[in-house]
PDB file of N, CA and C in Angstrom:
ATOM      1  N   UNK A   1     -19.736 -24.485 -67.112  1.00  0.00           N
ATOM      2  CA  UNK A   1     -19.826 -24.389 -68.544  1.00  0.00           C
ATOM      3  C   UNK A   1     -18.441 -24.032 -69.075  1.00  0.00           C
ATOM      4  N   UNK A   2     -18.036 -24.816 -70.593  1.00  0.00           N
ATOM      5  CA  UNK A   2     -17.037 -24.892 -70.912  1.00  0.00           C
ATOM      6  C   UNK A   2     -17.048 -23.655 -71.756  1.00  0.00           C
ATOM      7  N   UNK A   3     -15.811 -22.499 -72.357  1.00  0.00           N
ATOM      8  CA  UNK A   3     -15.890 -21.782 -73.455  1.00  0.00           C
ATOM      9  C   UNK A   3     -15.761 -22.261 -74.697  1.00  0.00           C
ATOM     10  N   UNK A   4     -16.707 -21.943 -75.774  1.00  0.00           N
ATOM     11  CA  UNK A   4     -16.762 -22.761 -76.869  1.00  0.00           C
ATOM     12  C   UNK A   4     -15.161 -23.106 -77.710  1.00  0.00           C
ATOM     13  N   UNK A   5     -14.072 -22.543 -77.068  1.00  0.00           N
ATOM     14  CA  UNK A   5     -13.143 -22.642 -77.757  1.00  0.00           C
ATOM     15  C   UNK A   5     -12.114 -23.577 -76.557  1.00  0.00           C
ATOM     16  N   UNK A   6     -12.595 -23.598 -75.456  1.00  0.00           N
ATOM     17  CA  UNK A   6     -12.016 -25.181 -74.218  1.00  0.00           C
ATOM     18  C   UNK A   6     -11.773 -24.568 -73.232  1.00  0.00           C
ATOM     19  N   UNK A   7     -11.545 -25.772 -72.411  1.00  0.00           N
ATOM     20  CA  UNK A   7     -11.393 -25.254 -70.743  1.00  0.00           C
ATOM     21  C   UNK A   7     -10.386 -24.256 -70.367  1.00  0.00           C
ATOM     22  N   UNK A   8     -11.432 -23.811 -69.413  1.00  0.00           N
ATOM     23  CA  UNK A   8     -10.662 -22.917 -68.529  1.00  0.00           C
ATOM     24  C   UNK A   8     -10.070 -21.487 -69.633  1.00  0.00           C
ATOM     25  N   UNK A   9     -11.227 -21.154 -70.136  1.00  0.00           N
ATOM     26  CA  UNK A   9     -10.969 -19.936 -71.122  1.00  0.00           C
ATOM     27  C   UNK A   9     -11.321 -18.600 -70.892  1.00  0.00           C
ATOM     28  N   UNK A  10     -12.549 -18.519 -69.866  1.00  0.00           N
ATOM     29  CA  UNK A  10     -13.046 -17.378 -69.563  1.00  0.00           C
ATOM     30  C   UNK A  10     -12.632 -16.243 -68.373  1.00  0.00           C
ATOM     31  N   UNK A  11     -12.524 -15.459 -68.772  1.00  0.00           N
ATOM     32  CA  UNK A  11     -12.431 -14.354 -67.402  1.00  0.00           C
ATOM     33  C   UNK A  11     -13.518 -14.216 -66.904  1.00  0.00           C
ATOM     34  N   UNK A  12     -13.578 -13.478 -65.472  1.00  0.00           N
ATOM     35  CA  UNK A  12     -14.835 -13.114 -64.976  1.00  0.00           C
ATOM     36  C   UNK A  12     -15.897 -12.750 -65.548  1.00  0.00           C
ATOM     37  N   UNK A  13     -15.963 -11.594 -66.580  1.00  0.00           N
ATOM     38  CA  UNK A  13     -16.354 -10.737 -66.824  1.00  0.00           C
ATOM     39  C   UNK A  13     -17.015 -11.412 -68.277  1.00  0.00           C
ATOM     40  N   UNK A  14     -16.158 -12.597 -68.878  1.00  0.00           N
ATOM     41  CA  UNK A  14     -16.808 -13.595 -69.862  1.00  0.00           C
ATOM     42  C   UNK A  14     -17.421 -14.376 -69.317  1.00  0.00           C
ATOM     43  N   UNK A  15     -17.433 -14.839 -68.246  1.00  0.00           N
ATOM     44  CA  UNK A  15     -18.034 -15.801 -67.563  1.00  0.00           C
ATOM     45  C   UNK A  15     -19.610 -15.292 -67.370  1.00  0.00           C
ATOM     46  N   UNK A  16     -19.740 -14.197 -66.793  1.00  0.00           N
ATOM     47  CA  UNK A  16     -20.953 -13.490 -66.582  1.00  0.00           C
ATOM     48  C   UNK A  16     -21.748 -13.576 -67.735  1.00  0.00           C
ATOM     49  N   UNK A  17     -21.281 -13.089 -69.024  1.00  0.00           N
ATOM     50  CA  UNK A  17     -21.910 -12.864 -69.874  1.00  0.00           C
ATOM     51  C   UNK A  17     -22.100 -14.116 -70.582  1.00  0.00           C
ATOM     52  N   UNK A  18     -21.794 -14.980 -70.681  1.00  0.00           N
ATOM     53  CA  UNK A  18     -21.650 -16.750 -71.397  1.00  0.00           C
ATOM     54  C   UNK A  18     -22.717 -17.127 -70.479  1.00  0.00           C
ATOM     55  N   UNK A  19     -23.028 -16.673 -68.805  1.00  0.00           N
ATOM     56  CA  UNK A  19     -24.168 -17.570 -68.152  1.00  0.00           C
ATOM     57  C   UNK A  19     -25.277 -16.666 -68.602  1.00  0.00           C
ATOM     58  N   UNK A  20     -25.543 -15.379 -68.805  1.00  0.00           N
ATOM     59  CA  UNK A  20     -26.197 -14.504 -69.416  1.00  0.00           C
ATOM     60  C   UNK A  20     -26.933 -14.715 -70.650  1.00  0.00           C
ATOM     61  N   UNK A  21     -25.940 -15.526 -71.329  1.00  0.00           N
ATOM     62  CA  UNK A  21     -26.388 -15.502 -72.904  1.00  0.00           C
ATOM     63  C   UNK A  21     -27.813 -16.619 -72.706  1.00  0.00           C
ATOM     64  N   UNK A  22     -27.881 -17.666 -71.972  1.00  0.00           N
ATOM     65  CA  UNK A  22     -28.093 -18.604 -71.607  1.00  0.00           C
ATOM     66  C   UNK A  22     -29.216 -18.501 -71.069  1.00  0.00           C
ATOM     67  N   UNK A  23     -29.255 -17.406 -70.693  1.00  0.00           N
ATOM     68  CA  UNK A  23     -31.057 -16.611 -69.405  1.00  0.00           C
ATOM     69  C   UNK A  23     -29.885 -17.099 -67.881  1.00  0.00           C
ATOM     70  N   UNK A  24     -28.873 -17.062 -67.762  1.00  0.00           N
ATOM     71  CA  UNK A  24     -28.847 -17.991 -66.237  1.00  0.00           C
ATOM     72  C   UNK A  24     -27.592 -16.511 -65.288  1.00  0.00           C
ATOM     73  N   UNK A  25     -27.218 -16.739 -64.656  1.00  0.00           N
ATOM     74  CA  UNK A  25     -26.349 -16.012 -64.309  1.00  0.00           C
ATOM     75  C   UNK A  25     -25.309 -16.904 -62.910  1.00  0.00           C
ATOM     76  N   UNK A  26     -24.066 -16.131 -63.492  1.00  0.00           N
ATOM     77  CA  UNK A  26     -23.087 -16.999 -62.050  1.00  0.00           C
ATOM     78  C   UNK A  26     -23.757 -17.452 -61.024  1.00  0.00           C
ATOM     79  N   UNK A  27     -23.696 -18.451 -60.655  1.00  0.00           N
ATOM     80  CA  UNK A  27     -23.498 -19.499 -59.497  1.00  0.00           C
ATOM     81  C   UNK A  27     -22.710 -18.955 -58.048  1.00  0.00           C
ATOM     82  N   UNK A  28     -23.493 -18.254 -57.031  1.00  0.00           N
ATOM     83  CA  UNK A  28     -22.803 -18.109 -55.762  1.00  0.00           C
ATOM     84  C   UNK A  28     -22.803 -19.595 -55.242  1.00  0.00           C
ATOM     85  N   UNK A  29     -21.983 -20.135 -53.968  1.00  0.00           N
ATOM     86  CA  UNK A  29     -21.476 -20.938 -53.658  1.00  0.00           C
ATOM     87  C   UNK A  29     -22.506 -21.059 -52.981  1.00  0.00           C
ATOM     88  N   UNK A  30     -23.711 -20.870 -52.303  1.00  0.00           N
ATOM     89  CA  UNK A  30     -24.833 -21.660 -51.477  1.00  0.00           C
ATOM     90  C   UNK A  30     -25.253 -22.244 -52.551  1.00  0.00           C
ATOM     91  N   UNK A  31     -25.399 -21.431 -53.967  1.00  0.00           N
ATOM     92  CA  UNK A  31     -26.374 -22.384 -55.023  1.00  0.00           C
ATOM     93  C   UNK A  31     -25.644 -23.702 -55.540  1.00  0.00           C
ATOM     94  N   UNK A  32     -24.553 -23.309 -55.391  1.00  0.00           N
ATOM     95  CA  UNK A  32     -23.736 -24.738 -55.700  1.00  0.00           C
ATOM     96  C   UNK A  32     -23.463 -25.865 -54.665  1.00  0.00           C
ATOM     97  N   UNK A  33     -23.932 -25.293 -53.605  1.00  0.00           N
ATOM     98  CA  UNK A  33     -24.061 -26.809 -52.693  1.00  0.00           C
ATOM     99  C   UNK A  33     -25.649 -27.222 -52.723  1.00  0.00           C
ATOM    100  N   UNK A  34     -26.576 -26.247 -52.892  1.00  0.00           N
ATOM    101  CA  UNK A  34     -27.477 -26.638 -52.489  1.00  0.00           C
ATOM    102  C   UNK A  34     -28.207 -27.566 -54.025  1.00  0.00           C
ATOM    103  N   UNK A  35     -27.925 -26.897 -55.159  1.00  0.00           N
ATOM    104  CA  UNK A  35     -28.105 -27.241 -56.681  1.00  0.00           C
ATOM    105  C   UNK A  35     -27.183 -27.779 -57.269  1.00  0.00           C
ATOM    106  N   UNK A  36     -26.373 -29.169 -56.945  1.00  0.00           N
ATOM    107  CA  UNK A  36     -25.454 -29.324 -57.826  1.00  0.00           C
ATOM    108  C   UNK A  36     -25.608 -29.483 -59.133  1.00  0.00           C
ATOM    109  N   UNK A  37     -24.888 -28.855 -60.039  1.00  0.00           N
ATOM    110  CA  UNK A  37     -25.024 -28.842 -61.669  1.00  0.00           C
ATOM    111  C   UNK A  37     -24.110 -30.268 -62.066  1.00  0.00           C
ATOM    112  N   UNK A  38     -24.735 -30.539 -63.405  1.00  0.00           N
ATOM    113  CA  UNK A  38     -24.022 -31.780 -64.182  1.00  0.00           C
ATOM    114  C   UNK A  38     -22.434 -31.513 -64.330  1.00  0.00           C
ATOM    115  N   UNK A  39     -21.367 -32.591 -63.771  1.00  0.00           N
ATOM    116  CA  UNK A  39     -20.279 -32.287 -63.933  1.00  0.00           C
ATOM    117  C   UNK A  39     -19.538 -32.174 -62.661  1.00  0.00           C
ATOM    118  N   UNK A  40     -20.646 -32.201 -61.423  1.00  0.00           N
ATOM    119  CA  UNK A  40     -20.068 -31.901 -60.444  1.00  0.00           C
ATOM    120  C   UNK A  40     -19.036 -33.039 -59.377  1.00  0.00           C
ATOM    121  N   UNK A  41     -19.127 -33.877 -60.371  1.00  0.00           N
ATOM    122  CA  UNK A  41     -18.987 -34.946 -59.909  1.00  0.00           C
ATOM    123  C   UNK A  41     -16.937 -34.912 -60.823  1.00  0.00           C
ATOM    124  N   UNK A  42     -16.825 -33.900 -60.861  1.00  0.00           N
ATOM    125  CA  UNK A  42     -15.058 -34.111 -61.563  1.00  0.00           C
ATOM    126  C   UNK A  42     -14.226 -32.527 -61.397  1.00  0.00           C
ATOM    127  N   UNK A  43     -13.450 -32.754 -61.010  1.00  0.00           N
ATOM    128  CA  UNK A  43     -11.998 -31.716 -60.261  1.00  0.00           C
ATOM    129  C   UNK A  43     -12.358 -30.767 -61.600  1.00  0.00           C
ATOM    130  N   UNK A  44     -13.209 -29.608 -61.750  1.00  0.00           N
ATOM    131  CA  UNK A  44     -13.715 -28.127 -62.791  1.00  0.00           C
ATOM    132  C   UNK A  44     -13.491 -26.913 -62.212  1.00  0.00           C
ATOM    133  N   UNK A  45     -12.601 -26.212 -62.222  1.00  0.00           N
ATOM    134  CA  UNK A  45     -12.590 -25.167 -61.357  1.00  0.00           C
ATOM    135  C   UNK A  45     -13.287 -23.773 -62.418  1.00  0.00           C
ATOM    136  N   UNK A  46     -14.520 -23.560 -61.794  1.00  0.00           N
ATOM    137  CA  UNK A  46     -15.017 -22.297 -62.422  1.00  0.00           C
ATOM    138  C   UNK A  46     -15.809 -21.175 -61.703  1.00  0.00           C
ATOM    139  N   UNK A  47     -15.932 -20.093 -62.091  1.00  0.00           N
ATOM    140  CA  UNK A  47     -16.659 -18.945 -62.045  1.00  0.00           C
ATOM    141  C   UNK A  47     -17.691 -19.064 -60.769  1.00  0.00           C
ATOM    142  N   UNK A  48     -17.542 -18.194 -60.430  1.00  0.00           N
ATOM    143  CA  UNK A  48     -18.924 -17.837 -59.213  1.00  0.00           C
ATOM    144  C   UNK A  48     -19.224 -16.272 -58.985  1.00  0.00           C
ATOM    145  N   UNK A  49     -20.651 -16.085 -58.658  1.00  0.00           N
ATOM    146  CA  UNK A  49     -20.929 -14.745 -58.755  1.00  0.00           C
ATOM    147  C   UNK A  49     -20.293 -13.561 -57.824  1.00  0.00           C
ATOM    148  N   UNK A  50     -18.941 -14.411 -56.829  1.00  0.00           N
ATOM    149  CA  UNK A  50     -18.589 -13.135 -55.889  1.00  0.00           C
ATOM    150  C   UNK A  50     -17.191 -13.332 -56.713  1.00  0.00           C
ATOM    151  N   UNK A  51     -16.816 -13.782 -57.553  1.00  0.00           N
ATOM    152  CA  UNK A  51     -15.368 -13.221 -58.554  1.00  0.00           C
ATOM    153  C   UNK A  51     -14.662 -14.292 -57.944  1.00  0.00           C
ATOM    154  N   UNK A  52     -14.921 -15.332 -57.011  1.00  0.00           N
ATOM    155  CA  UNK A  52     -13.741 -16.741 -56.996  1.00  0.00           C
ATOM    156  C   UNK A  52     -14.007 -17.659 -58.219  1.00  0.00           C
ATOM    157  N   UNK A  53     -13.390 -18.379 -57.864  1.00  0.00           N
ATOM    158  CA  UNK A  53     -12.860 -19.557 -58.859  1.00  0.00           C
ATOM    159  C   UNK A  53     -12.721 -21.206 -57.796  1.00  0.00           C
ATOM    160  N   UNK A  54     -14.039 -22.105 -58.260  1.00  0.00           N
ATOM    161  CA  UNK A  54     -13.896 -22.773 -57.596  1.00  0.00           C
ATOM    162  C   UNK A  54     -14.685 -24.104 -57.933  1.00  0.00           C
ATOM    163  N   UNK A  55     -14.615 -25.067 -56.726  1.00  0.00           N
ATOM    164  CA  UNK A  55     -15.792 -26.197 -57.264  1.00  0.00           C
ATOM    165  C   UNK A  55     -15.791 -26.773 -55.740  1.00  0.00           C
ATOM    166  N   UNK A  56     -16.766 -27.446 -55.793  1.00  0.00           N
ATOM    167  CA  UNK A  56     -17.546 -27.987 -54.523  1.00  0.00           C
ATOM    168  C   UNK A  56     -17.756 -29.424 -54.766  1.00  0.00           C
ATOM    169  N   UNK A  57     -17.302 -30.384 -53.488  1.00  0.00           N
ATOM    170  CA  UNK A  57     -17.401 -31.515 -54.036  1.00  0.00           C
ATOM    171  C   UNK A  57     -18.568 -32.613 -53.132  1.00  0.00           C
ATOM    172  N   UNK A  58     -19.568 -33.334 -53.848  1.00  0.00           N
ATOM    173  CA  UNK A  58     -20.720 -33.423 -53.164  1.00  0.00           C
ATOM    174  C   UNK A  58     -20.308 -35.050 -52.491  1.00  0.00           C
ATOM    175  N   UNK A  59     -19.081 -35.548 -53.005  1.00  0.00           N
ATOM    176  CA  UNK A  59     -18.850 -36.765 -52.549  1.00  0.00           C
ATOM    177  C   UNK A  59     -17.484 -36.881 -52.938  1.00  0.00           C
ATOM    178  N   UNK A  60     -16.198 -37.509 -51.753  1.00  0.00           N
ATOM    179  CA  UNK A  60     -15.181 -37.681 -51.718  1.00  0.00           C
ATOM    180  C   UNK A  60     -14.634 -38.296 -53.198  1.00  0.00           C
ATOM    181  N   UNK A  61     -13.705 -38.032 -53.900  1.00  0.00           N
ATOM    182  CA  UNK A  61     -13.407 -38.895 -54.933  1.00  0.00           C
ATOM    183  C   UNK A  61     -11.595 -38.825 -55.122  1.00  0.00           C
ATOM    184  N   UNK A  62     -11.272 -39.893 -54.921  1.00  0.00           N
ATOM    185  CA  UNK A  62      -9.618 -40.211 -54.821  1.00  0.00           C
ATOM    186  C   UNK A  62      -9.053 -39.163 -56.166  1.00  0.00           C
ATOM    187  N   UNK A  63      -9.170 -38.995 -57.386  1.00  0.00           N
ATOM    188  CA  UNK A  63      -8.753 -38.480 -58.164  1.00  0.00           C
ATOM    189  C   UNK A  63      -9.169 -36.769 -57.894  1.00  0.00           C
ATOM    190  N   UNK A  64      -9.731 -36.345 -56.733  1.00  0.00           N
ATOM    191  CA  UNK A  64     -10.194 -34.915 -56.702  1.00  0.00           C
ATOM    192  C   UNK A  64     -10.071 -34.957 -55.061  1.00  0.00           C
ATOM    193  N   UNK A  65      -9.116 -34.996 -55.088  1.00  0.00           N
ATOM    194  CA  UNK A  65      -8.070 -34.253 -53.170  1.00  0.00           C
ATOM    195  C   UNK A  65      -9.068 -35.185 -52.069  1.00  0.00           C
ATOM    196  N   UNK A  66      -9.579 -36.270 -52.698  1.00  0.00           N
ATOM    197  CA  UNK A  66     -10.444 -36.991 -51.764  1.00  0.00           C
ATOM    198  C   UNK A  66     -10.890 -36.554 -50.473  1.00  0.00           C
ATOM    199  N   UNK A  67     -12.078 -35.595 -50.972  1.00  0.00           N
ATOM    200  CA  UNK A  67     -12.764 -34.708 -49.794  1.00  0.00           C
ATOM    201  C   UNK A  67     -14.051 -34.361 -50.248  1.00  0.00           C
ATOM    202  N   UNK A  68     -14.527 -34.071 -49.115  1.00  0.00           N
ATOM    203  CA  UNK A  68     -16.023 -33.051 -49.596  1.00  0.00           C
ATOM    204  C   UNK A  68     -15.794 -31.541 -49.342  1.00  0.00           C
ATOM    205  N   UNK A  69     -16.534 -30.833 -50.192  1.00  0.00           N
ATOM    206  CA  UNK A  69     -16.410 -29.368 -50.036  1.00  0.00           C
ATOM    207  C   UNK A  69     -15.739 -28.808 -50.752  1.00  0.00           C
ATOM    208  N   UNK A  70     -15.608 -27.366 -50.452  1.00  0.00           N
ATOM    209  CA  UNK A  70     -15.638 -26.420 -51.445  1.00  0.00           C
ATOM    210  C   UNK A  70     -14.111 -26.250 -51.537  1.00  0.00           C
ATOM    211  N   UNK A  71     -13.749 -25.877 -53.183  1.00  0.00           N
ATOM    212  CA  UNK A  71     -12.055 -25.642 -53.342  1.00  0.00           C
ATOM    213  C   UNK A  71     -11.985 -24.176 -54.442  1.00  0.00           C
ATOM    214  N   UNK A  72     -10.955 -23.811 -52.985  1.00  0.00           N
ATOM    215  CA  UNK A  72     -10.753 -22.267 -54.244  1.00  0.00           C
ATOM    216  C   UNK A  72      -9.164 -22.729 -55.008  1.00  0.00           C
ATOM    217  N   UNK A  73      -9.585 -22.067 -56.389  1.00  0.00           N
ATOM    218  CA  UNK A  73      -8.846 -22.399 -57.831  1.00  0.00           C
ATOM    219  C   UNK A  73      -8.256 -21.309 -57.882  1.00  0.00           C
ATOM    220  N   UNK A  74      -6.397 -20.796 -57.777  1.00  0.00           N
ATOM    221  CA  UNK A  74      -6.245 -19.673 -57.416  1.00  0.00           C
ATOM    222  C   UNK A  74      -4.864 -19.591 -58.422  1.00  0.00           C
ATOM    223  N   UNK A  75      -5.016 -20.911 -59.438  1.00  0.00           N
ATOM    224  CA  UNK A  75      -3.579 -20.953 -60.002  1.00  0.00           C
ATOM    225  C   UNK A  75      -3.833 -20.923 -61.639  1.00  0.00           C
ATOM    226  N   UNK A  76      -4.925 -20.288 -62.188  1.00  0.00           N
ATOM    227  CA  UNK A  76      -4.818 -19.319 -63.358  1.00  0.00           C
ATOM    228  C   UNK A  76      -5.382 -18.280 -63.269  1.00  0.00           C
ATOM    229  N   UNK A  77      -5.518 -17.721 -64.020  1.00  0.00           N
ATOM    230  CA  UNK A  77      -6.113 -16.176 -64.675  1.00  0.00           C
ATOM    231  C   UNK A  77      -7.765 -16.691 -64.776  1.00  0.00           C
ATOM    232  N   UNK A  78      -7.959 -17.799 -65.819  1.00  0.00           N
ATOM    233  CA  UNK A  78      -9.075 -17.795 -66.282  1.00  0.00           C
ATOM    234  C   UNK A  78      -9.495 -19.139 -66.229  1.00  0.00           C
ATOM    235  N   UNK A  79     -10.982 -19.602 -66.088  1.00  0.00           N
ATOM    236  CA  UNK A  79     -11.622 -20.781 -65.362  1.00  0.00           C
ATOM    237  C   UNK A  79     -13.016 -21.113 -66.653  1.00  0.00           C
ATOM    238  N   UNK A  80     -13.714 -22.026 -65.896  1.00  0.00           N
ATOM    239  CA  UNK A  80     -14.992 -22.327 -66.424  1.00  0.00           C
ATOM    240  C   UNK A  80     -16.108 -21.332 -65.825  1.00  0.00           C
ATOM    241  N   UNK A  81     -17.144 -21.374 -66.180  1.00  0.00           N
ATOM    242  CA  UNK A  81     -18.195 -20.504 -65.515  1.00  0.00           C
ATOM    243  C   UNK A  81     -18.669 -21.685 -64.496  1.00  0.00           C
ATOM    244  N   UNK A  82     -19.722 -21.315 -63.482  1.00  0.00           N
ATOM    245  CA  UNK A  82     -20.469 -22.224 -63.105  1.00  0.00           C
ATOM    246  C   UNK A  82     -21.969 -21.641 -62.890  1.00  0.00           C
ATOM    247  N   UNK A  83     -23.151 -21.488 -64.257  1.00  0.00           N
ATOM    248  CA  UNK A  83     -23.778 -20.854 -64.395  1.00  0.00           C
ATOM    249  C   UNK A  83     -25.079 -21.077 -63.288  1.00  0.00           C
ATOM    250  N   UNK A  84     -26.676 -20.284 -62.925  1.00  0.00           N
ATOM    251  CA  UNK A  84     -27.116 -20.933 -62.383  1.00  0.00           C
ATOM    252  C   UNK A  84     -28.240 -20.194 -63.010  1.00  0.00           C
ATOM    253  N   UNK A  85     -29.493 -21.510 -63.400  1.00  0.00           N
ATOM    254  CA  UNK A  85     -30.437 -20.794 -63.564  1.00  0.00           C
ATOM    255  C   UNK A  85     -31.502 -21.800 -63.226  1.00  0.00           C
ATOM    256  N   UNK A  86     -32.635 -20.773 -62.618  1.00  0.00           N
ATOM    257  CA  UNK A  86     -33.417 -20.812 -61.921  1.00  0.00           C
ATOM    258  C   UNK A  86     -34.544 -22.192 -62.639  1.00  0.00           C
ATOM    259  N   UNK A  87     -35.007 -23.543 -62.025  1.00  0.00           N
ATOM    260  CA  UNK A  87     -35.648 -24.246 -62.621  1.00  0.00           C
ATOM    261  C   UNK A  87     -36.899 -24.281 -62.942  1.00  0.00           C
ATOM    262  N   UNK A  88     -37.550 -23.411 -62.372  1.00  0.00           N
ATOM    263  CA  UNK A  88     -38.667 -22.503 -63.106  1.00  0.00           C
ATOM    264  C   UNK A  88     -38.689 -21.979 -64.731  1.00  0.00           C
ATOM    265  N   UNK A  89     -37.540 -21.706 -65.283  1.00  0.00           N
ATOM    266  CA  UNK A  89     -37.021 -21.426 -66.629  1.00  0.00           C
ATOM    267  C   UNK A  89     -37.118 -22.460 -67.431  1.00  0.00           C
ATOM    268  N   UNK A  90     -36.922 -23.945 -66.685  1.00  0.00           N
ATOM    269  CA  UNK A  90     -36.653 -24.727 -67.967  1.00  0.00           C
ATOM    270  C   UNK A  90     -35.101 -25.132 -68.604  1.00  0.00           C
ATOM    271  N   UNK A  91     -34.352 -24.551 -68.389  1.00  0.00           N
ATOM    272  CA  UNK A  91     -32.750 -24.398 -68.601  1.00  0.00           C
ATOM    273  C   UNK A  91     -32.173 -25.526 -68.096  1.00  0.00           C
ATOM    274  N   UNK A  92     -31.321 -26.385 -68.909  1.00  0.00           N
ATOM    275  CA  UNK A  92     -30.466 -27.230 -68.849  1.00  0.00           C
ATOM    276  C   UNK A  92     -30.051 -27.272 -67.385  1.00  0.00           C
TER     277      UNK A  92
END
């Protein structure tokens, strides 16, 4: 999830509370391989519930380090969230 004011805006600690607002909460990295969210499919480096910064890739793509798997994002301050909520809820 993007901050309503553009990418790569949130700190941790906004990040939490933006997946919060939402009913959902950060995304640990099993839920993101096992649940990929919309978007996952493009180089997003965001938020996860142990304080990295990252994205997981479910299929090789030349424009995103043409690989599968997980990438830690270690070259700003502040990222996207990558929220997760439970599909029992109903939530986007």
């Amino acid at each position: 999830m993007e901050s309503p004011i553009g990418k790569y805006e949130y700190g941790f600690d906004d990040a939490r509370q933006a997946c919060a607002e939402k009913g959902a909460v950060l995304a640990s990295l099993a839920q993101l391989y096992q649940d990929p969210p919309d978007g996952f499919w493009v180089c997003r480096c965001g938020w996860m519930s142990d304080a990295r910064a990252g994205f997981v890739m479910h299929k090789a793509r030349p424009a995103c380090h043409n690989k599968e798997g997980f990438y830690l994002c270690t070259h700003l301050k502040k990222w996207n969230a990558w929220c997760f909520c439970p599909a029992a809820t109903g939530h986007d």
